[in-house]
C-alpha atoms as a PDB file:
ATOM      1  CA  UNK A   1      13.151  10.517 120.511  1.00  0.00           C
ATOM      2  CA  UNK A   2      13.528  12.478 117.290  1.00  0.00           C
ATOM      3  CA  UNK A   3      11.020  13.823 115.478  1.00  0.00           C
ATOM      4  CA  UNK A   4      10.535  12.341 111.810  1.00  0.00           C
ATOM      5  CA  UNK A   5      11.313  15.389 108.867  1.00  0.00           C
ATOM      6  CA  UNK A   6       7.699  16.660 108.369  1.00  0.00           C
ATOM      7  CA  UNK A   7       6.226  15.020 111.496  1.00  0.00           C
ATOM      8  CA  UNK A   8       3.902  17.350 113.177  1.00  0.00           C
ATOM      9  CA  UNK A   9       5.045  18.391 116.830  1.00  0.00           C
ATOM     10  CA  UNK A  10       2.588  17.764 119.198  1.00  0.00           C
ATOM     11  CA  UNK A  11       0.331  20.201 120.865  1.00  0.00           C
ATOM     12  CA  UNK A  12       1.692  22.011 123.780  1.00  0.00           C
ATOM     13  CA  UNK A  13       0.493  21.742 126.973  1.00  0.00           C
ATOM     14  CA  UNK A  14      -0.849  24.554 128.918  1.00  0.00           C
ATOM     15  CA  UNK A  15      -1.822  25.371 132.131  1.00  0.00           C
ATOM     16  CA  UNK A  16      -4.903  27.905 132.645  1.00  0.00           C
ATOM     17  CA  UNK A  17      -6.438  29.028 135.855  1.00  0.00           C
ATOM     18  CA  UNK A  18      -9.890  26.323 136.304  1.00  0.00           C
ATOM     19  CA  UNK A  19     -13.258  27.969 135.682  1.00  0.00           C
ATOM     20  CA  UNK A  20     -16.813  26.085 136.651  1.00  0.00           C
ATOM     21  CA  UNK A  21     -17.674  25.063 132.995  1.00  0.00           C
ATOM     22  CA  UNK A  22     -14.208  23.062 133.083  1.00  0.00           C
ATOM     23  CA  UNK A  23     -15.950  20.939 135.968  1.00  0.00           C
ATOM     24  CA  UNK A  24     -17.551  18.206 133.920  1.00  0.00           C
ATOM     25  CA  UNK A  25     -14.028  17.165 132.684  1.00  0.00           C
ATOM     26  CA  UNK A  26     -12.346  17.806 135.730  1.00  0.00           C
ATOM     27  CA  UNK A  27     -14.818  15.771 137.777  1.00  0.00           C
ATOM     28  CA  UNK A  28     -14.389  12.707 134.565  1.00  0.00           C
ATOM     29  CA  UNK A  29     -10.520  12.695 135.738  1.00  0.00           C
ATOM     30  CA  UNK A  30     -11.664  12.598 139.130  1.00  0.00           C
ATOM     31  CA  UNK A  31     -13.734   9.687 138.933  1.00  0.00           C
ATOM     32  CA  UNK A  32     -11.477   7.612 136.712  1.00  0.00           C
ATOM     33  CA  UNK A  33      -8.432   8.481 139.269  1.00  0.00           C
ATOM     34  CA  UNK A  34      -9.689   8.002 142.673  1.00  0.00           C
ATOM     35  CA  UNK A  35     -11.500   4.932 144.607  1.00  0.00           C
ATOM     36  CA  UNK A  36     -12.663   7.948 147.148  1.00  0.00           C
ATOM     37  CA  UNK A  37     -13.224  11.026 144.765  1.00  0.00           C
ATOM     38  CA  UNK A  38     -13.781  14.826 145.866  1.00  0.00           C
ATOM     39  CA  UNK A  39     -17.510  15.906 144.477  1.00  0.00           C
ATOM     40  CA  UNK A  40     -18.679  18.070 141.693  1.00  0.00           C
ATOM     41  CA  UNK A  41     -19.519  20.546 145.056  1.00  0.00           C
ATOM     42  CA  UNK A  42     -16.246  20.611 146.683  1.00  0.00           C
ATOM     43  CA  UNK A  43     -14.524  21.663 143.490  1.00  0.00           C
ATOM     44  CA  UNK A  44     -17.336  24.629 142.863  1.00  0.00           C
ATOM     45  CA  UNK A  45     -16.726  25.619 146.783  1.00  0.00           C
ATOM     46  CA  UNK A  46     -12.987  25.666 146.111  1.00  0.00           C
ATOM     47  CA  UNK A  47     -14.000  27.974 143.153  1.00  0.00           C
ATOM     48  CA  UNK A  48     -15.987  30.377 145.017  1.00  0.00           C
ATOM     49  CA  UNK A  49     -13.734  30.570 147.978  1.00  0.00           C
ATOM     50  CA  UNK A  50     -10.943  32.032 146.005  1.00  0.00           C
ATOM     51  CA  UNK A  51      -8.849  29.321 146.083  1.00  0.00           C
ATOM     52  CA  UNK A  52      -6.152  28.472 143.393  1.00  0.00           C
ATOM     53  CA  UNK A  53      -7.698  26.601 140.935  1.00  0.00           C
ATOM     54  CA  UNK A  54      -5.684  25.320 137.684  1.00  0.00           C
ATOM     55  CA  UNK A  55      -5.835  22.800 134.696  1.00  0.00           C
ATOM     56  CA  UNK A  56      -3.535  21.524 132.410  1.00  0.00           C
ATOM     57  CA  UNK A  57      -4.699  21.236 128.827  1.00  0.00           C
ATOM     58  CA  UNK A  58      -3.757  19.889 125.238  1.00  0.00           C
ATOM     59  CA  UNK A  59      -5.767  21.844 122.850  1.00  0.00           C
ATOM     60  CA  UNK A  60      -9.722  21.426 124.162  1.00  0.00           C
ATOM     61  CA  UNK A  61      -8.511  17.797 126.440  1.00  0.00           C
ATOM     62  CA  UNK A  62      -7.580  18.524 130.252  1.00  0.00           C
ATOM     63  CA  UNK A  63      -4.899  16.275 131.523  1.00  0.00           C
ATOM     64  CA  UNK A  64      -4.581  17.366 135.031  1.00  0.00           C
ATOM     65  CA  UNK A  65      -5.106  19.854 137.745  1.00  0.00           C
ATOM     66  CA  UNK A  66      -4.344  21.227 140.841  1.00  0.00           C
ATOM     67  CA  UNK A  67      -5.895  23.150 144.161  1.00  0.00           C
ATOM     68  CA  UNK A  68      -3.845  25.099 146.745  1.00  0.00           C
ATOM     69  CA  UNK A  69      -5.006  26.832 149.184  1.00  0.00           C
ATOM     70  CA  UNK A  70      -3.261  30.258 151.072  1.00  0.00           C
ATOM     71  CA  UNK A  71      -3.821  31.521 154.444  1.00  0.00           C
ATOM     72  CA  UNK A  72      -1.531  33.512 156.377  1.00  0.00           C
ATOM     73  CA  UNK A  73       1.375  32.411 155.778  1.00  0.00           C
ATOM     74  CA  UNK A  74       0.954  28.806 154.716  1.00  0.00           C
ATOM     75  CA  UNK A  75      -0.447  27.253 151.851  1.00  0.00           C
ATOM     76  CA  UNK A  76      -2.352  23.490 151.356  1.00  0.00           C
ATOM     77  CA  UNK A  77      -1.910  21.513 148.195  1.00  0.00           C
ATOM     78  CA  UNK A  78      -5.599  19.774 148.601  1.00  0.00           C
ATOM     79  CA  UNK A  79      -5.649  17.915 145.152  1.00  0.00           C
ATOM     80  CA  UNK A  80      -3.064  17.503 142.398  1.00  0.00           C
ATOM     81  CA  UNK A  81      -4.386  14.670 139.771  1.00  0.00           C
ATOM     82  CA  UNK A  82      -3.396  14.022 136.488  1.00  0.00           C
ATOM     83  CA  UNK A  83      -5.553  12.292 134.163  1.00  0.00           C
ATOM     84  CA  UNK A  84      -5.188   8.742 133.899  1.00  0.00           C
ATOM     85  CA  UNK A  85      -3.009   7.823 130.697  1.00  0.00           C
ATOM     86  CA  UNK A  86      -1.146  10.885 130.962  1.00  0.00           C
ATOM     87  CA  UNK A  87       1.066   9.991 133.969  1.00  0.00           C
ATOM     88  CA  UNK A  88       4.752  10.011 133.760  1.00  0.00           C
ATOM     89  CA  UNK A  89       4.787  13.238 131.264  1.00  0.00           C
ATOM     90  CA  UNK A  90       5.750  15.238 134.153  1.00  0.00           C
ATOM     91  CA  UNK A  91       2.352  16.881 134.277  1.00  0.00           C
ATOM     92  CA  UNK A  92       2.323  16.144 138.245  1.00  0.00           C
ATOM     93  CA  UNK A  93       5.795  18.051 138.659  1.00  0.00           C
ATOM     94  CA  UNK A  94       4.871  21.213 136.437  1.00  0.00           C
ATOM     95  CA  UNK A  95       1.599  21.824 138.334  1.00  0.00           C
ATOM     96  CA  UNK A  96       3.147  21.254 142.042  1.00  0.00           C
ATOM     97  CA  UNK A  97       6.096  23.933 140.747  1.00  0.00           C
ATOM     98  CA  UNK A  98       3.385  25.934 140.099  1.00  0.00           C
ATOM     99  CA  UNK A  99       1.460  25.669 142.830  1.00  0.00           C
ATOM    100  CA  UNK A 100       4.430  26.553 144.902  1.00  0.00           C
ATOM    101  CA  UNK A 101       5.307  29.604 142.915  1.00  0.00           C
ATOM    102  CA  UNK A 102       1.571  30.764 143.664  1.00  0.00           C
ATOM    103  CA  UNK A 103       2.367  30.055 147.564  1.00  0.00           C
ATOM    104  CA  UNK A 104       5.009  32.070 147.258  1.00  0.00           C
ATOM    105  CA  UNK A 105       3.669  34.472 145.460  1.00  0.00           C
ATOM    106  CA  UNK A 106       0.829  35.229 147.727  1.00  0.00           C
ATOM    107  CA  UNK A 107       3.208  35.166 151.236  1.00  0.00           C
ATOM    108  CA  UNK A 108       3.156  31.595 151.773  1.00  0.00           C
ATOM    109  CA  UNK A 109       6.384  30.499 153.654  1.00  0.00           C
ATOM    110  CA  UNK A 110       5.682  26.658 154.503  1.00  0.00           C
ATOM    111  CA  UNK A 111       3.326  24.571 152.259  1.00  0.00           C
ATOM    112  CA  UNK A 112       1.705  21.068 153.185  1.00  0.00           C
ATOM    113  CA  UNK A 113      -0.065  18.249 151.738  1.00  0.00           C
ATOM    114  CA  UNK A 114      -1.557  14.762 152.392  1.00  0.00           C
ATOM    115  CA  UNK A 115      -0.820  11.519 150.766  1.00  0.00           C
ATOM    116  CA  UNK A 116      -1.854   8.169 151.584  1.00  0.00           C
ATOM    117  CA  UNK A 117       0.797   6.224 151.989  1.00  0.00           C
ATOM    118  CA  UNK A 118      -0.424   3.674 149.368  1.00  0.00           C
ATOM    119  CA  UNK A 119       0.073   6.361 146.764  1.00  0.00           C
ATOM    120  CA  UNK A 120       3.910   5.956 146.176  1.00  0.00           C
ATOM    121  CA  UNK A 121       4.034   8.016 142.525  1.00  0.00           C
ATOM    122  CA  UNK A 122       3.034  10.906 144.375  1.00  0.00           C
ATOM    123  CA  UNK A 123       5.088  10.256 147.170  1.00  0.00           C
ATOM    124  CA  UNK A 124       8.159   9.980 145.351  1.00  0.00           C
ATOM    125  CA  UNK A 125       6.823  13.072 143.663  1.00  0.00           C
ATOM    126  CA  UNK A 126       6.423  15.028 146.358  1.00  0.00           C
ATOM    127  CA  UNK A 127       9.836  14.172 147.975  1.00  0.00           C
ATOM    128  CA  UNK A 128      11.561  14.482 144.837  1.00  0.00           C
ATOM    129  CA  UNK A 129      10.108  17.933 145.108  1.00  0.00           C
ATOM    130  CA  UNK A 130      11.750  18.937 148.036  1.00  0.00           C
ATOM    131  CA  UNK A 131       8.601  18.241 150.565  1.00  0.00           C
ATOM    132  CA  UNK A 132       9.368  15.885 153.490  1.00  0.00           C
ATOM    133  CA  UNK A 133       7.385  13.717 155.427  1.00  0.00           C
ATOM    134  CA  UNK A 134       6.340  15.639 159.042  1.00  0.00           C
ATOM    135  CA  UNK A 135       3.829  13.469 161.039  1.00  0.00           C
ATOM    136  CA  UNK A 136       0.660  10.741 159.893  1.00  0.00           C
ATOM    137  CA  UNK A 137      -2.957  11.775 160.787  1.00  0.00           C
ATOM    138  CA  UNK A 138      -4.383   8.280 161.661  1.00  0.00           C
ATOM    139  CA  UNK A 139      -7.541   6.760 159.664  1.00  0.00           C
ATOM    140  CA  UNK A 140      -7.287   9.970 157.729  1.00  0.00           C
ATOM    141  CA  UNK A 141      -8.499   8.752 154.322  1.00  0.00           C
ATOM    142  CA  UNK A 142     -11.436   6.103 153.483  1.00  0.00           C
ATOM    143  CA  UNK A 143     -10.320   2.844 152.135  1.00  0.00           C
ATOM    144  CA  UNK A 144     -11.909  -0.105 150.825  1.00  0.00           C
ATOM    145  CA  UNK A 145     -10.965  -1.950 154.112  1.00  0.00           C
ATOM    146  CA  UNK A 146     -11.805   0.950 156.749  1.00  0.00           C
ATOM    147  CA  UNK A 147      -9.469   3.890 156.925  1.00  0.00           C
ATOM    148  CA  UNK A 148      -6.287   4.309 155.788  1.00  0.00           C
ATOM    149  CA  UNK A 149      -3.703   6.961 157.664  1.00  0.00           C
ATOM    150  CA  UNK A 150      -2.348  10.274 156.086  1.00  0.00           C
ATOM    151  CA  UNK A 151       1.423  10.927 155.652  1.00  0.00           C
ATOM    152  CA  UNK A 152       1.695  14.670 156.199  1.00  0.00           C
ATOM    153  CA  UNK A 153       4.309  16.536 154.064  1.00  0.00           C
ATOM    154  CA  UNK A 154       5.432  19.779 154.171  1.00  0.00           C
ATOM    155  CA  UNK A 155       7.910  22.197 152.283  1.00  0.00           C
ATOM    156  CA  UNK A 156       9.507  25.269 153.562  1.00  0.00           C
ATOM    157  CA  UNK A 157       9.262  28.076 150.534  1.00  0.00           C
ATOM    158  CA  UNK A 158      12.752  30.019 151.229  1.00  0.00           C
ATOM    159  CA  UNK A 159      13.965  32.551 148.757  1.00  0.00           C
END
């Protein structure tokens, strides 16, 4: 799509590392994107364990964010949400790429996720990422109906 002559652009999007007073929005997104959502608690242990924490923003709005977590030589994606009404912007992709580069960055070699299998945007996501599916952890996730499995993914980081 073209931009009109005197149209104003809109405003960029940037990523930022997360901080605690970003938790009140972050935990908004949660609850409006997941059935089973992390708490306010998890997030603020994430925080203070180091881990990496980031948002994506549009002037003072967050539209997304991401944890990973590095040990040794492997890193975890444990969350990557974008804000409902903001999907298929390619938010999702630009904070997984980023992500990895931070596994990389800090040694990681391999990185690995879980998705419920119901969740095929993020599936196609991931795989479309280069990540590939590497076992199921059974009744991993709680569902409405009991437990639902975990399809465990997994990317190797190679130079």
């Amino acid at each position: 799509m073209n931009a009109q002559p005197g149209a104003i652009a809109p405003a960029a999007v940037s990523l930022r590392p997360m901080r605690v007073t970003d938790l009140d929005a972050v935990m908004a997104i949660e609850l409006q994107a997941y059935p089973f959502p992390w708490t306010r608690g998890i997030f603020r242990d994430c925080l203070q364990a180091g881990y990496a924490l980031w948002v994506f923003e549009r002037g003072q709005t967050l539209l997304g964010y991401g944890v990973l977590s590095v040990a040794a030589d492997e890193a975890h994606v444990l969350n990557l949400c974008t804000a409902p009404g903001n999907e298929g912007q390619g938010l999702g992709r630009r904070m997984l790429a980023a992500l990895l580069k931070i596994a990389r960055a800090n040694g990681a070699c391999r990185t690995f996720l879980e998705v419920r299998p119901s969740n095929h945007r993020a599936i196609t996501l991931y795989e479309r990422s280069g990540f590939n599916e590497i076992g199921r952890r059974p009744r991993y996730y709680p569902a409405h109906a009991g437990r639902e499995d975990a399809i465990v993914m997994a990317i190797e980081l190679l130079d």
